[in-house]
N, C-alpha and C. Protein backbone atom coordinates (compact mmCIF):
# COMPACT_ATOMS: atom_id res chain seq x y z
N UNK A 1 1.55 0.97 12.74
CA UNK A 1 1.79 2.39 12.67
C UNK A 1 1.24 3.09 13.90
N UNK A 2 0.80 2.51 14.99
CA UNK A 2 0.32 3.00 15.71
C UNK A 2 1.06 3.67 16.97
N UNK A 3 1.17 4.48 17.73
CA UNK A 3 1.50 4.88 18.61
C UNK A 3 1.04 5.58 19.70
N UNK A 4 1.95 5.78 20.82
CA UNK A 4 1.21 6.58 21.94
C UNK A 4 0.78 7.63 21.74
N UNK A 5 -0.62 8.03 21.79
CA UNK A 5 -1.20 9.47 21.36
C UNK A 5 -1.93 10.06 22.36
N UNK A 6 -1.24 9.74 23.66
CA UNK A 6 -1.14 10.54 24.97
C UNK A 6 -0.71 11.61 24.22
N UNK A 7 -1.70 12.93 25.10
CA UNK A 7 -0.82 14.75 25.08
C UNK A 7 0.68 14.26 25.36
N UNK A 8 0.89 14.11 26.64
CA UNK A 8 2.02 14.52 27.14
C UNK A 8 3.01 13.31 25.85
N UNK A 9 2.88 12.24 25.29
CA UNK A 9 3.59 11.23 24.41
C UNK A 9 3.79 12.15 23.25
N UNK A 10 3.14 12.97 22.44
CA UNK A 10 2.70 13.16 20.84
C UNK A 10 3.22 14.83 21.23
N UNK A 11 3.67 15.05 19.80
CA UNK A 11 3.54 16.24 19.28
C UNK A 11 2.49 16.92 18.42
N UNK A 12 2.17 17.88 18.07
CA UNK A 12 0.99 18.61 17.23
C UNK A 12 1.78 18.96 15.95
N UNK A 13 1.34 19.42 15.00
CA UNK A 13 1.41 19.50 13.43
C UNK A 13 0.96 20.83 13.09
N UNK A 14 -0.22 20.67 13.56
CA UNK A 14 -1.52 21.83 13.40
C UNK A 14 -1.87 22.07 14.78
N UNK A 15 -1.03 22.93 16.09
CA UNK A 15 -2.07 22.58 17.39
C UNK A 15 -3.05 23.92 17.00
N UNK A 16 -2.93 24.61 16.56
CA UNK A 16 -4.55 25.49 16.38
C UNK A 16 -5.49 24.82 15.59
N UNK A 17 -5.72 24.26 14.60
CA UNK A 17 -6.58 23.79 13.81
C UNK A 17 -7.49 22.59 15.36
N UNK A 18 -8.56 22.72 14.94
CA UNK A 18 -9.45 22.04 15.29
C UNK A 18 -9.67 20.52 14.57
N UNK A 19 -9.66 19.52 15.19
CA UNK A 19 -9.58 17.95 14.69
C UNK A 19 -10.74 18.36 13.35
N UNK A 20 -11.76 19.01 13.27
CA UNK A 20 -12.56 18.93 12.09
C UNK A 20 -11.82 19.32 10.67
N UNK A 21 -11.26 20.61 11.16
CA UNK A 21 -10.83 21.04 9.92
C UNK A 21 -9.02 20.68 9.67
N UNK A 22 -8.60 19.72 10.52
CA UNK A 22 -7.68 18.66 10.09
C UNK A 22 -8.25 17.98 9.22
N UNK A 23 -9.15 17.54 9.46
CA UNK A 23 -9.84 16.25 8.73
C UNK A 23 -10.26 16.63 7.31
N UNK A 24 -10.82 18.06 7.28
CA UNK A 24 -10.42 18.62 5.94
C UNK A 24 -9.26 18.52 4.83
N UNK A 25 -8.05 18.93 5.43
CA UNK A 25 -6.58 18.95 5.31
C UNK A 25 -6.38 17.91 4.51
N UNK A 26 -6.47 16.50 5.58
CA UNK A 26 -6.47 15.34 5.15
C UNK A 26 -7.20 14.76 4.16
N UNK A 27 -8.04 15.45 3.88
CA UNK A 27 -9.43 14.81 2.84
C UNK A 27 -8.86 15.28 1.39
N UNK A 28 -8.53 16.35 1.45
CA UNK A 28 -7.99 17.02 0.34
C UNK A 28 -6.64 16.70 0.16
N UNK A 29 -5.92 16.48 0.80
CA UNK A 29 -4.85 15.82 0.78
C UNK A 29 -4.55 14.15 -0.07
N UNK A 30 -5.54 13.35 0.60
CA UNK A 30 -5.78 12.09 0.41
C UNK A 30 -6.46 11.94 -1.43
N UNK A 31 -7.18 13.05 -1.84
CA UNK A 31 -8.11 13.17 -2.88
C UNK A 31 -7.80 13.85 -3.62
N UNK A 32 -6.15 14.01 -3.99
CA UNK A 32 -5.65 14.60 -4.92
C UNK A 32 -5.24 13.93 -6.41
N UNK A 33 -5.93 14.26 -7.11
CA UNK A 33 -5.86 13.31 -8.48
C UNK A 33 -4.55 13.38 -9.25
N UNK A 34 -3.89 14.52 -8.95
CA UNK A 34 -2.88 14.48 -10.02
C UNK A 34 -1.47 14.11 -9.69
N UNK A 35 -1.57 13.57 -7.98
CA UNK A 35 -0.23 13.50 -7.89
C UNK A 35 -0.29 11.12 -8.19
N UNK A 36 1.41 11.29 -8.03
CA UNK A 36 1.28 9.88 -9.00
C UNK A 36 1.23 9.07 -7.88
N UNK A 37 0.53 7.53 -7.94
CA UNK A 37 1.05 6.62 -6.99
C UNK A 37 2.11 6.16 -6.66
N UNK A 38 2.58 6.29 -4.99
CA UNK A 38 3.72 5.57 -4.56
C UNK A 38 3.15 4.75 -3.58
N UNK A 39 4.19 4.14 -2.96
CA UNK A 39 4.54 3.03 -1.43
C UNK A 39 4.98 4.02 -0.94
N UNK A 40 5.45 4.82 -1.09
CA UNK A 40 6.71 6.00 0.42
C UNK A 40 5.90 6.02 1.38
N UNK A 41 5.79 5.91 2.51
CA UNK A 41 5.33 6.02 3.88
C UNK A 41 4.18 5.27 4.18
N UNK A 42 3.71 4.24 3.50
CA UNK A 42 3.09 2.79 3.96
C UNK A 42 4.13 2.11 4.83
N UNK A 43 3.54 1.70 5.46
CA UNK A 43 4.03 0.38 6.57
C UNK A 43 4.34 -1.09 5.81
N UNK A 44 3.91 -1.12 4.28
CA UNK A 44 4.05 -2.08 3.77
C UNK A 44 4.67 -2.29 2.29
N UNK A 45 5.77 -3.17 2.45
CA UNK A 45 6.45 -2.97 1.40
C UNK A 45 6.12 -3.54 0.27
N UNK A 46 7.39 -3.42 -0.51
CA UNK A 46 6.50 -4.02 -2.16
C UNK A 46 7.20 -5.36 -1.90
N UNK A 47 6.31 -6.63 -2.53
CA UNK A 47 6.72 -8.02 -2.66
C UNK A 47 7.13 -8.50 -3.99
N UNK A 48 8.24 -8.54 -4.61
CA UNK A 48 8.44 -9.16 -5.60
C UNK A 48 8.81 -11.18 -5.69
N UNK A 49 7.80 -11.76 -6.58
CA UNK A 49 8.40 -13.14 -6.75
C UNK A 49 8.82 -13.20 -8.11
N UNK A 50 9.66 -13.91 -8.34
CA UNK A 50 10.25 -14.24 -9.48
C UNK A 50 10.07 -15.77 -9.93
N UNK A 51 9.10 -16.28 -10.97
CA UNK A 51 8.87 -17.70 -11.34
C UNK A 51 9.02 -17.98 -12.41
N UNK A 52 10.53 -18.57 -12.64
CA UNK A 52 11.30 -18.42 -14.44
C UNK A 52 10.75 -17.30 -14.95
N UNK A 53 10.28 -16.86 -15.91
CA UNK A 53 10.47 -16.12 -16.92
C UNK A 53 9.55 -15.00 -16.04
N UNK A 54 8.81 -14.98 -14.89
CA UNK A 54 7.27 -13.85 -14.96
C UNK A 54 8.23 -13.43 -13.52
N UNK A 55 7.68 -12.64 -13.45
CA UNK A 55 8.14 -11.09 -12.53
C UNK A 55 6.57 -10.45 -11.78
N UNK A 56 6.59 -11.28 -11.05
CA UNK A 56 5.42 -10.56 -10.07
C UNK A 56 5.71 -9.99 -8.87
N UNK A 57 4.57 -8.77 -8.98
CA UNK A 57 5.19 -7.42 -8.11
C UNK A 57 4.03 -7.30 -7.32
N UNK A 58 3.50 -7.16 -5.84
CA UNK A 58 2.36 -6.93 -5.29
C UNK A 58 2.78 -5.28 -4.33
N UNK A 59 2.00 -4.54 -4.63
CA UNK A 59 2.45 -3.00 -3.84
C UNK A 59 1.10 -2.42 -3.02
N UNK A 60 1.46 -2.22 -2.44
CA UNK A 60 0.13 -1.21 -1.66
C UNK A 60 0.41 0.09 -1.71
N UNK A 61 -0.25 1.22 -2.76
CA UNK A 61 0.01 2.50 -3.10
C UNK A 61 -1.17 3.51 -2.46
N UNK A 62 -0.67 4.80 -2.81
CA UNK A 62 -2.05 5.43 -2.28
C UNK A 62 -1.34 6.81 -3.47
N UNK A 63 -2.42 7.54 -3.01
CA UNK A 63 -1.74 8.50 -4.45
C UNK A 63 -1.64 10.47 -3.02
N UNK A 64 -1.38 9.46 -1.76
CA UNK A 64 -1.46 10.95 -0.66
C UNK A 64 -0.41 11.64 -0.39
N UNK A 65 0.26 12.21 0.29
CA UNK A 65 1.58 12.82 0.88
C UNK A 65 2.26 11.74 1.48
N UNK A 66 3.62 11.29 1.07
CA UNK A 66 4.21 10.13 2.00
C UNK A 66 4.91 11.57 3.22
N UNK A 67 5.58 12.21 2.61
CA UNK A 67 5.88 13.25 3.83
C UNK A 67 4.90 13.50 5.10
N UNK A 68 4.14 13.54 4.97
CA UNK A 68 2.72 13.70 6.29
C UNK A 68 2.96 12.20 7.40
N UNK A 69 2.95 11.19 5.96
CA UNK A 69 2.71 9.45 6.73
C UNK A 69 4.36 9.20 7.48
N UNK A 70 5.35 10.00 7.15
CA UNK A 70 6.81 9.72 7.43
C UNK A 70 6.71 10.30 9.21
N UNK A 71 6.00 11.45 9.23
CA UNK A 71 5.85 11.92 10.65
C UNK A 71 6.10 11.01 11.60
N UNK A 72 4.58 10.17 11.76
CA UNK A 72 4.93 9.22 12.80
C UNK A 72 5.84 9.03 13.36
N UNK A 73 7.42 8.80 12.89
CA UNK A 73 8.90 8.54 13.57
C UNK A 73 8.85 9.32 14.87
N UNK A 74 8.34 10.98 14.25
CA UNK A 74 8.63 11.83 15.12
C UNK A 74 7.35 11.81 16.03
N UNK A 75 6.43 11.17 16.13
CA UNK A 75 5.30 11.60 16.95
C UNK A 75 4.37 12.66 16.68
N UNK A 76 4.21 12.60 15.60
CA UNK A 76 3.60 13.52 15.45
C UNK A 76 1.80 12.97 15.16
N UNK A 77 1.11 13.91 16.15
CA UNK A 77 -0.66 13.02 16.21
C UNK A 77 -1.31 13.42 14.86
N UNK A 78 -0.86 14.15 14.12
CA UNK A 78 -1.12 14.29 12.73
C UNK A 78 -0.80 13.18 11.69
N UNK A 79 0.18 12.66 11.81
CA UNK A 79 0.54 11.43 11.03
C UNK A 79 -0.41 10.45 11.25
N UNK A 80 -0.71 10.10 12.48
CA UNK A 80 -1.39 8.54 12.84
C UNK A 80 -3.14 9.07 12.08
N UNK A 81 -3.63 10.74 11.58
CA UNK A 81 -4.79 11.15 11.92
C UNK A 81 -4.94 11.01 10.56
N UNK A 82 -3.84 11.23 9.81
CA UNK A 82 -3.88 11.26 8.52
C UNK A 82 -3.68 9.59 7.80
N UNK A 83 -3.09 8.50 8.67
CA UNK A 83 -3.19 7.37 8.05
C UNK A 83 -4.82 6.94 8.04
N UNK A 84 -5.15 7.11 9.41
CA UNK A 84 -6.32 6.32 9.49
C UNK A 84 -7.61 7.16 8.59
N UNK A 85 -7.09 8.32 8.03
CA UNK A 85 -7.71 9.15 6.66
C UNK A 85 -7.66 8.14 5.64
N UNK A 86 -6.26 7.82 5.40
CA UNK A 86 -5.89 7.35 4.19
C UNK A 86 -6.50 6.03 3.93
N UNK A 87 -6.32 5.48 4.70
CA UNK A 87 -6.54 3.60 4.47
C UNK A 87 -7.71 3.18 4.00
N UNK A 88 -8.71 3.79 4.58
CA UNK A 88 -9.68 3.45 4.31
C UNK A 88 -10.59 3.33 2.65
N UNK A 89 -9.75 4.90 2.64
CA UNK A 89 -10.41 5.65 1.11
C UNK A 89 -9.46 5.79 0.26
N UNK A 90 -8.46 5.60 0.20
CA UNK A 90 -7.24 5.83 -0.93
C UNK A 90 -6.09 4.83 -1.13
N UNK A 91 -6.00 3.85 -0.70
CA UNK A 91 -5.14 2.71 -0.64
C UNK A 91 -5.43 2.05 -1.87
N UNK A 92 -4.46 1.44 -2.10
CA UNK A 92 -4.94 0.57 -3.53
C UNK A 92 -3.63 -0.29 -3.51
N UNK A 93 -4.33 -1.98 -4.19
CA UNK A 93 -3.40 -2.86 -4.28
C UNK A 93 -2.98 -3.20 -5.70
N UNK A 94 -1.52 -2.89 -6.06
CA UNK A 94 -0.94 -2.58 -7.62
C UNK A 94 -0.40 -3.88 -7.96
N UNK A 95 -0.93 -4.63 -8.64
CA UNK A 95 0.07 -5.85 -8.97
C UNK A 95 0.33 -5.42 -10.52
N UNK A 96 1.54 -5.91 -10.64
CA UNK A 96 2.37 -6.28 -11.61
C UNK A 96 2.85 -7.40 -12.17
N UNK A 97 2.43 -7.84 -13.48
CA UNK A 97 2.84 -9.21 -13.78
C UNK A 97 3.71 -9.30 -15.42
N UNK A 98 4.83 -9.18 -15.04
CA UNK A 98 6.00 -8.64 -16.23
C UNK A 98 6.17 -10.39 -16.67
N UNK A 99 5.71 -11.08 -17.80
CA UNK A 99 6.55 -12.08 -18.50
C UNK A 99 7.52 -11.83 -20.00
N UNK A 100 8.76 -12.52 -19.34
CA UNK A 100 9.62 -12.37 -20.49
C UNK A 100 9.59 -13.58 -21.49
N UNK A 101 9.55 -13.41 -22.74
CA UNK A 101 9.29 -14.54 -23.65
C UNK A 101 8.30 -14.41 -24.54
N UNK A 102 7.91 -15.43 -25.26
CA UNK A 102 7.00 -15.69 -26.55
C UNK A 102 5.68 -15.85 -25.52
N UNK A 103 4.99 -14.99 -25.88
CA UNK A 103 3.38 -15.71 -24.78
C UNK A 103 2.53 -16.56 -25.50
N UNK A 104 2.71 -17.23 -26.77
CA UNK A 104 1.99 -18.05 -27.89
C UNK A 104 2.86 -19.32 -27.36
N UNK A 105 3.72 -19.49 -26.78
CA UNK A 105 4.77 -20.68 -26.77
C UNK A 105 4.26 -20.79 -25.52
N UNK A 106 4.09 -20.50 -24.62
CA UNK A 106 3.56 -20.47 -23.18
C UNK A 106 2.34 -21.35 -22.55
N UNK A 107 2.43 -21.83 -21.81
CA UNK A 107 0.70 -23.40 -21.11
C UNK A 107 1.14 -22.47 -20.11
N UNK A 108 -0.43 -22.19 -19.95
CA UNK A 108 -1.19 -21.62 -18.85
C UNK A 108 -0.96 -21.89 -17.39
N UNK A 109 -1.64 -23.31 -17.82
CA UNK A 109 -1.72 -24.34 -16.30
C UNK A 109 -0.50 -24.52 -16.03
N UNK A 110 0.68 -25.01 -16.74
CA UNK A 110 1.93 -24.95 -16.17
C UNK A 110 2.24 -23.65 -15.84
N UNK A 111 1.97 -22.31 -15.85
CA UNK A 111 2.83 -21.31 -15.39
C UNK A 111 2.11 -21.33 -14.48
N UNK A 112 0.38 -21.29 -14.20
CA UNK A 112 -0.14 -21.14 -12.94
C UNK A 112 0.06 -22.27 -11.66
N UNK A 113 0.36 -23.42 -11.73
CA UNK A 113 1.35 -24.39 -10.89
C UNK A 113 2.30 -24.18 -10.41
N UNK A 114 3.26 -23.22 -11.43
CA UNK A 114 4.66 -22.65 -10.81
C UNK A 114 4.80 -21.23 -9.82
N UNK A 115 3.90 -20.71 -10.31
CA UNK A 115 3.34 -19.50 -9.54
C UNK A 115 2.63 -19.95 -8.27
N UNK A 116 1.45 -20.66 -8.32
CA UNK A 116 0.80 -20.94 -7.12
C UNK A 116 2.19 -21.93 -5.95
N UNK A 117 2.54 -22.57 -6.43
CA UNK A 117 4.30 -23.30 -5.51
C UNK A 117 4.93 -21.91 -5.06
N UNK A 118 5.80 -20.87 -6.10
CA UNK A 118 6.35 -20.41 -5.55
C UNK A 118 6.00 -18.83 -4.38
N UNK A 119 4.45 -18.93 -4.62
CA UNK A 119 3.74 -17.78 -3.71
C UNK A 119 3.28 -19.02 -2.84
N UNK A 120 3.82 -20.00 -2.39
CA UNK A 120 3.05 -20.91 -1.41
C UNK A 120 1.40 -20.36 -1.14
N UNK A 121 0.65 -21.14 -1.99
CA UNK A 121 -0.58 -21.32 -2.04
C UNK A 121 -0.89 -22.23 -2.31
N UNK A 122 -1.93 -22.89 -1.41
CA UNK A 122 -2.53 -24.02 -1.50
C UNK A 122 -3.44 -24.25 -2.71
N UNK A 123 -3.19 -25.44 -3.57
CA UNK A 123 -4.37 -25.73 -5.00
C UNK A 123 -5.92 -25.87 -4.37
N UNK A 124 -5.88 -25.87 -3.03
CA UNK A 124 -7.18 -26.07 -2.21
C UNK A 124 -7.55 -24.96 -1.73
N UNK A 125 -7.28 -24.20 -1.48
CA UNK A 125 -7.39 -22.38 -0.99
C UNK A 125 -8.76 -22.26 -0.96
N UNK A 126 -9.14 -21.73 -0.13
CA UNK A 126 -10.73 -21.07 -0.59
C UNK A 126 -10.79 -19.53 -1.95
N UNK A 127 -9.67 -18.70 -1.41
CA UNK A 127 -9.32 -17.73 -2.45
C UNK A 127 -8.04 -18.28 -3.29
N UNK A 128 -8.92 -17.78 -4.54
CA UNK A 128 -8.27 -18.40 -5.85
C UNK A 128 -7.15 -17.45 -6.42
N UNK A 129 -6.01 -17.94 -6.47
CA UNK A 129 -5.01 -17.32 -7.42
C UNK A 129 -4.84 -16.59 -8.09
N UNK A 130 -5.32 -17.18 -9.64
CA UNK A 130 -5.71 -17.09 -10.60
C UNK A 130 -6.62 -18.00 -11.31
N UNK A 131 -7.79 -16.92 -11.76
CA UNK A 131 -8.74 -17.47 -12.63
C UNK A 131 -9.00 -17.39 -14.07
């Protein structure tokens, strides 16, 4: 997400506001409780695998303005000011694990074998799968 944030490269958002009380903007922005989590204007998309019957979903959400994070296209030095707001303090990783079927009829170890194959992960990994 990064870009040239040369003056003469970038556009302004806010050019009167002072970088402090941007950073305000952004804080309050970033730390808004009631709006809902999305992906819109992350750099990173959602991963779905599918392993027979289970439906796993991995997302990187944040709960901030994707409109602000969409800037960037345009150059704007507010966008890049407001990611590196975001990432740190409001990012969050959403997994989803949808199985269809009887879950009493279901072995563990066999679904976690089929899962660990089809997310290519090593049974030797230092970080574990599932525990």
């Amino acid at each position: 997400m990064a870009f040239n944030t040369t003056p003469a490269a970038c556009r302004l958002l806010f050019p009167q506001l002072p970088p402090e009380l941007r950073n305000e903007v952004y804080s309050y922005l970033v730390h808004d409780e009631e709006k809902p989590y999305t992906y819109l204007g992350m750099p990173f998309a959602p991963k779905t695998y599918n392993v027979g019957r289970t439906k796993i979903t991995f997302a990187v959400v944040h709960q901030g303005n994707p409109s602000l994070l969409n800037l960037h296209k345009d150059k704007f030095l507010e966008a890049e000011e407001y990611f590196s707001c975001l990432v740190p303090t409001a990012v969050t990783l959403w997994v989803s694990v949808v199985v269809k079927g009887y879950m009493h009829k279901a072995e563990f170890a066999s679904w976690k074998t089929k899962v660990e194959k089809r997310m290519s992960v090593s049974p030797n990994s230092s970080v574990p799968l599932l525990t």
